[in-house]
Protein backbone atom coordinates (compact mmCIF):
# COMPACT_ATOMS: atom_id res chain seq x y z
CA UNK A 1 -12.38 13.28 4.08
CA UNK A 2 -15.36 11.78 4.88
CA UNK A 3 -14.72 8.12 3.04
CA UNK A 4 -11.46 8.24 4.77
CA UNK A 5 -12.87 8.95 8.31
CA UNK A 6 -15.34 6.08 7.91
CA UNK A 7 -13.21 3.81 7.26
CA UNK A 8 -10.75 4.73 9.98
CA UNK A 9 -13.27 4.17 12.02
CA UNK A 10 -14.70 0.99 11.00
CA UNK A 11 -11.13 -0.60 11.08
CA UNK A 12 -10.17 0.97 14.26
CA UNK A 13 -13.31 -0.76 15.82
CA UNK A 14 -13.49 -3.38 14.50
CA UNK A 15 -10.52 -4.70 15.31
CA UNK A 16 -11.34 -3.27 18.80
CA UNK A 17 -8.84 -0.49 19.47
CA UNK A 18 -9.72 1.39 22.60
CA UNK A 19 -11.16 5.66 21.82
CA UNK A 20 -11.80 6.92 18.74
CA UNK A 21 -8.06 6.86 17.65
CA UNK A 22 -9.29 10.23 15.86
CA UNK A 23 -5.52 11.97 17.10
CA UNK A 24 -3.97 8.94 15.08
CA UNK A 25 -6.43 9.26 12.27
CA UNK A 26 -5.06 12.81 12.40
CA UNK A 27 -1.79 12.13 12.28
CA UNK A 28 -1.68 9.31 9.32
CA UNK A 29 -3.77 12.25 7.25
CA UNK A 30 -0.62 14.65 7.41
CA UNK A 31 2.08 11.75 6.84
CA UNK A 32 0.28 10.96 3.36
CA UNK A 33 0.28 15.15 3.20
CA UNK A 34 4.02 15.31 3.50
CA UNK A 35 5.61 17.88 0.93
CA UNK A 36 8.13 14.98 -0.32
CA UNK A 37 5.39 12.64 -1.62
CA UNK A 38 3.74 13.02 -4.88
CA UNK A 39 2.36 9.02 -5.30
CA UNK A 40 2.50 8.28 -1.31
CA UNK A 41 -0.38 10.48 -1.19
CA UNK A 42 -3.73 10.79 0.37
CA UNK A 43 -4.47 9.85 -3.63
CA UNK A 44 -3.04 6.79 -3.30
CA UNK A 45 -4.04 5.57 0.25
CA UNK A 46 -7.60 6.84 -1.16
CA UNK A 47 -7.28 3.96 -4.18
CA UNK A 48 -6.11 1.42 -1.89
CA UNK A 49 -8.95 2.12 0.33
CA UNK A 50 -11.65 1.96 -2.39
CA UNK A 51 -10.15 -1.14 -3.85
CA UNK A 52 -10.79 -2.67 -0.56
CA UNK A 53 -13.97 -1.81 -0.33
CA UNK A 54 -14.51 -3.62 -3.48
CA UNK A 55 -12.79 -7.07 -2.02
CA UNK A 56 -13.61 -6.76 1.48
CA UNK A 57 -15.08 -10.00 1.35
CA UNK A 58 -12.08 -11.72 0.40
CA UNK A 59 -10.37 -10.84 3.75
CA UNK A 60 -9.95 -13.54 6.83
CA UNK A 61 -9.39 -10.50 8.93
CA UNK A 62 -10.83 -7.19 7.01
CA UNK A 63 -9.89 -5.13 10.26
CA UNK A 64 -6.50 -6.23 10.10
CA UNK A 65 -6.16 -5.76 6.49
CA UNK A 66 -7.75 -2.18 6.12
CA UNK A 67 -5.32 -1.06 9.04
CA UNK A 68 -2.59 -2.45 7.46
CA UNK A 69 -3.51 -0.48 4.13
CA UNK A 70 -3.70 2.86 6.53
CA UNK A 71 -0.10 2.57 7.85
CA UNK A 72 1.52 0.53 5.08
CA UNK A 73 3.04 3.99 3.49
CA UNK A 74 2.66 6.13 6.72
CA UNK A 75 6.30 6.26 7.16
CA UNK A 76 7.82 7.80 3.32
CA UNK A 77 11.43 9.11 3.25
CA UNK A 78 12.34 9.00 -0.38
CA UNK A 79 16.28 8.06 0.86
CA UNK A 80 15.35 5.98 3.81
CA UNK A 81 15.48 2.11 3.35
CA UNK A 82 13.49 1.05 5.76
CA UNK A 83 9.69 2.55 5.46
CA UNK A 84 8.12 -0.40 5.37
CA UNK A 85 9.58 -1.62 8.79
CA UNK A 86 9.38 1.79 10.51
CA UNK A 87 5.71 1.92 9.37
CA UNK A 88 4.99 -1.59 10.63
CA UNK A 89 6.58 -0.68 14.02
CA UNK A 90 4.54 2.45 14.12
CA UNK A 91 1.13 0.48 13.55
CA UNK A 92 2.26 -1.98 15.80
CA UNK A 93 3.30 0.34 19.14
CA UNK A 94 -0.19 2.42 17.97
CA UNK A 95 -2.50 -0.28 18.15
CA UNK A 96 -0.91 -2.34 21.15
CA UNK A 97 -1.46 1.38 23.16
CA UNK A 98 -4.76 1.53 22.09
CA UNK A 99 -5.07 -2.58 24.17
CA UNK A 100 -5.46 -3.96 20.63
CA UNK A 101 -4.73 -7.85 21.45
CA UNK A 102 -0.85 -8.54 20.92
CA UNK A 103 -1.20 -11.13 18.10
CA UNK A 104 -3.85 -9.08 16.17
CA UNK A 105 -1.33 -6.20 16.17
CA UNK A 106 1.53 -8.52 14.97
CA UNK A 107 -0.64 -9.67 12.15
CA UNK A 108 -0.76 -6.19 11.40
CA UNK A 109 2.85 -5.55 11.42
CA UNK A 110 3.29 -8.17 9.52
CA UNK A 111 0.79 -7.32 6.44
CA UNK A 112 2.73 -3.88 6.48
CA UNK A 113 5.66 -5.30 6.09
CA UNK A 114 4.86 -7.73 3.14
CA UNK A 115 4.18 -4.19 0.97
CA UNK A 116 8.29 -4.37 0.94
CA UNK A 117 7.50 -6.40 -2.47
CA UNK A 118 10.73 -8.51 -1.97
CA UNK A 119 8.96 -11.71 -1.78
CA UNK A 120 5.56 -13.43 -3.31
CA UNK A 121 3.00 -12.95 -0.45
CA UNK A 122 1.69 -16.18 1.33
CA UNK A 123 -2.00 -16.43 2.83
CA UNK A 124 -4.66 -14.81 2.22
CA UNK A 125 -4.82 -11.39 3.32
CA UNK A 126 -1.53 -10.65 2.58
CA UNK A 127 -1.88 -11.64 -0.52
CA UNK A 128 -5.09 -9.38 -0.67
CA UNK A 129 -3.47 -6.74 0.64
CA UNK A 130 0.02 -6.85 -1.73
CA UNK A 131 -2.51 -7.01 -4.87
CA UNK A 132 -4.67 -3.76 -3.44
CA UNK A 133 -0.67 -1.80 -3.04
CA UNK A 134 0.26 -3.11 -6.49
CA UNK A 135 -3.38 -2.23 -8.41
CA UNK A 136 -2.00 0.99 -9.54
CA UNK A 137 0.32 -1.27 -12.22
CA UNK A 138 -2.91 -2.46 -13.72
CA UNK A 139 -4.70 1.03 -13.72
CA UNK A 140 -5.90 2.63 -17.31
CA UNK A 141 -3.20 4.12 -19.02
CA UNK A 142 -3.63 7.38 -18.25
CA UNK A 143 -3.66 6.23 -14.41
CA UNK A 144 -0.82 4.43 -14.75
CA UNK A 145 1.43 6.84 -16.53
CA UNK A 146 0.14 9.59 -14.03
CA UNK A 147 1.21 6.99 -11.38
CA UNK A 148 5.24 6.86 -13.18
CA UNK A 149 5.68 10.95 -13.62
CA UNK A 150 4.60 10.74 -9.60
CA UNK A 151 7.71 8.47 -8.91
CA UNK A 152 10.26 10.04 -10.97
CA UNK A 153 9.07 13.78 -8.96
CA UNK A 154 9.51 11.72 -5.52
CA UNK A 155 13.26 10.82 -6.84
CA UNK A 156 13.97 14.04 -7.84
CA UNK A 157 17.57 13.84 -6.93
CA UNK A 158 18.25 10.69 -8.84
CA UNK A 159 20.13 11.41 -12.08
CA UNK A 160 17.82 10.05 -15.01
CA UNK A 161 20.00 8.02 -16.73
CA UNK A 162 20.59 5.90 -13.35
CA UNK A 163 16.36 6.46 -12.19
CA UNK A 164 15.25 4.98 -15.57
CA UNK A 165 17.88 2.09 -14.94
CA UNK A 166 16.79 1.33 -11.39
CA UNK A 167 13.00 1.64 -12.53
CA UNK A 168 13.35 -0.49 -15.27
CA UNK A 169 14.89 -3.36 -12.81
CA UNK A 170 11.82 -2.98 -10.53
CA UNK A 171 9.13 -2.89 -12.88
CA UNK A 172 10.84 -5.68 -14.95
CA UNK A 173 11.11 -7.91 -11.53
CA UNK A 174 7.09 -7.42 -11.46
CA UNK A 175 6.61 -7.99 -14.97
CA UNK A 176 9.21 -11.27 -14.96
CA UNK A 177 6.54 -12.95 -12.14
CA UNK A 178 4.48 -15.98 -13.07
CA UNK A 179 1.99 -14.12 -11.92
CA UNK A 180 1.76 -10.19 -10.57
CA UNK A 181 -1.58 -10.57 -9.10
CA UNK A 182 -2.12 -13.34 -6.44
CA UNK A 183 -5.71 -13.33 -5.75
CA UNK A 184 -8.31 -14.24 -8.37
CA UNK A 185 -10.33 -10.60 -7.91
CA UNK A 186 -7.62 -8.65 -8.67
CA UNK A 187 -5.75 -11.26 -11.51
CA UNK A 188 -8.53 -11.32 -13.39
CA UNK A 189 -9.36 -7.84 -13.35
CA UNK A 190 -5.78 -5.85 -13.31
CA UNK A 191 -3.25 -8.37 -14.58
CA UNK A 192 -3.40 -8.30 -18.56
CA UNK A 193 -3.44 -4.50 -18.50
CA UNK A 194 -1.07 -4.38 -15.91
CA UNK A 195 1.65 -6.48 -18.27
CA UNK A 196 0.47 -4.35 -21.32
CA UNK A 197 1.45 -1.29 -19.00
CA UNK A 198 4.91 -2.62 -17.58
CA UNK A 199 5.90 -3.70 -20.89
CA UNK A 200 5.17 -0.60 -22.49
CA UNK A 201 7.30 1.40 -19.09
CA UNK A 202 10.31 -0.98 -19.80
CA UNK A 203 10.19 -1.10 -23.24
C-alpha cells in the first residue's frame, strides 16, 4: 500500500489538487479490487506505476501523466464499451472538484483516453503513458503469459473459439505496427521481446 499511497500523493500535489484526495485514493484502491478483474488489478496499476517511476523524467507533465495512469483502468466492466471514456470523465469531474486548473484536468482526460489503443499516440506524454499501459506485451515470458490466462478469466463468458479469434485480431493489430513502442525508453527495452511474445500468442 504504501508505494501506492506515495505516489497518490505526489501526483495529487503536484498537480495541485486541493485536500489530501485520500477518500478518492480510497475509492480508485477498491475499483482495481473489483471481483470481475483479474489483469485490471491493483497488480497491474502497481506495474504501471513502477514503470513510471523508472521514466519519470521523460514526462512534460509527470503529475498529469501519473494521474492519468491512476484512473486510466478505474472504470472496468468486462461488457461495457466505453471504460476508457467513463474513466476519463471520472478523473476529469474528480480533479476539477478538487480546483485542479480546467486545462490541466483536460490534459488528463485526454491521456486516459488515448489508453483506448485505437490510434498511434501523438506527443510526448501520451506517448509515455500508452508505452507504460502496453509494457506488459514486452514482459518476460512468464509475465506475459500470466498477463493472457488473466484476460481470458476477465472474458469468461466469451466462447473460446470466438475469444481466441478476437484476441488474435488485437494482439495481431499491435504486432502489425511499425513500431509498438513509441518512446525510445521503452522501444529499446520492451519491443523485441514484446514481438517475440505476440508472435508466439498469435501463432
Amino acid at each position: 500500500m504504501d508505494s501506492f499511497l506515495l505516489s497518490w500523493q505526489r501526483a495529487w500535489t503536484g498537480i495541485g489538487a486541493a485536500g489530501e484526495g485520500s477518500a478518492l485514493f480510497a475509492q480508485l484502491m477498491a475499483a482495481y479490487a473489483e471481483a470481475q478483474r483479474h489483469y485490471h488489478t491493483q497488480q497491474h496499476l502497481g506495474e504501471c506505476l513502477s514503470a513510471f517511476d523508472g521514466a519519470r523524467a521523460l514526462a512534460e507533465r509527470p503529475d498529469e501523466v501519473e494521474l492519468a495512469l491512476w484512473f486510466h483502468d478505474a472504470i472496468y466492466d468486462i461488457k461495457g464499451h466505453d471504460n476508457e471514456q467513463r474513466s476519463a470523465d471520472w478523473a476529469r469531474a474528480a480533479l476539477r472538484a478538487a480546483s485542479v486548473a480546467a486545462d490541466a484536468a483536460q490534459r488528463v482526460y485526454g491521456l486516459v483516453m488515448a489508453t483506448r489503443h485505437t490510434a498511434v499516440p501523438t506527443g510526448r506524454d501520451e506517448q509515455l503513458l500508452v508505452d507504460i499501459d502496453l509494457s506488459i506485451l514486452g514482459a518476460e515470458r512468464a509475465r506475459f503469459d500470466e498477463y493472457e490466462q488473466q484476460i481470458r478469466r476477465e472474458y469468461a463468458y466469451v466462447p473460446g473459439f470466438l475469444f481466441r479469434r478476437k484476441r488474435r485480431q488485437i494482439l495481431k493489430g499491435f504486432l502489425d505496427r511499425p513500431a509498438i513502442y513509441s518512446t525510445p525508453h521503452f522501444h529499446d527495452r520492451l519491443e523485441a521481446r514484446a514481438r517475440d511474445n505476440l508472435r508466439r500468442a498469435t501463432a
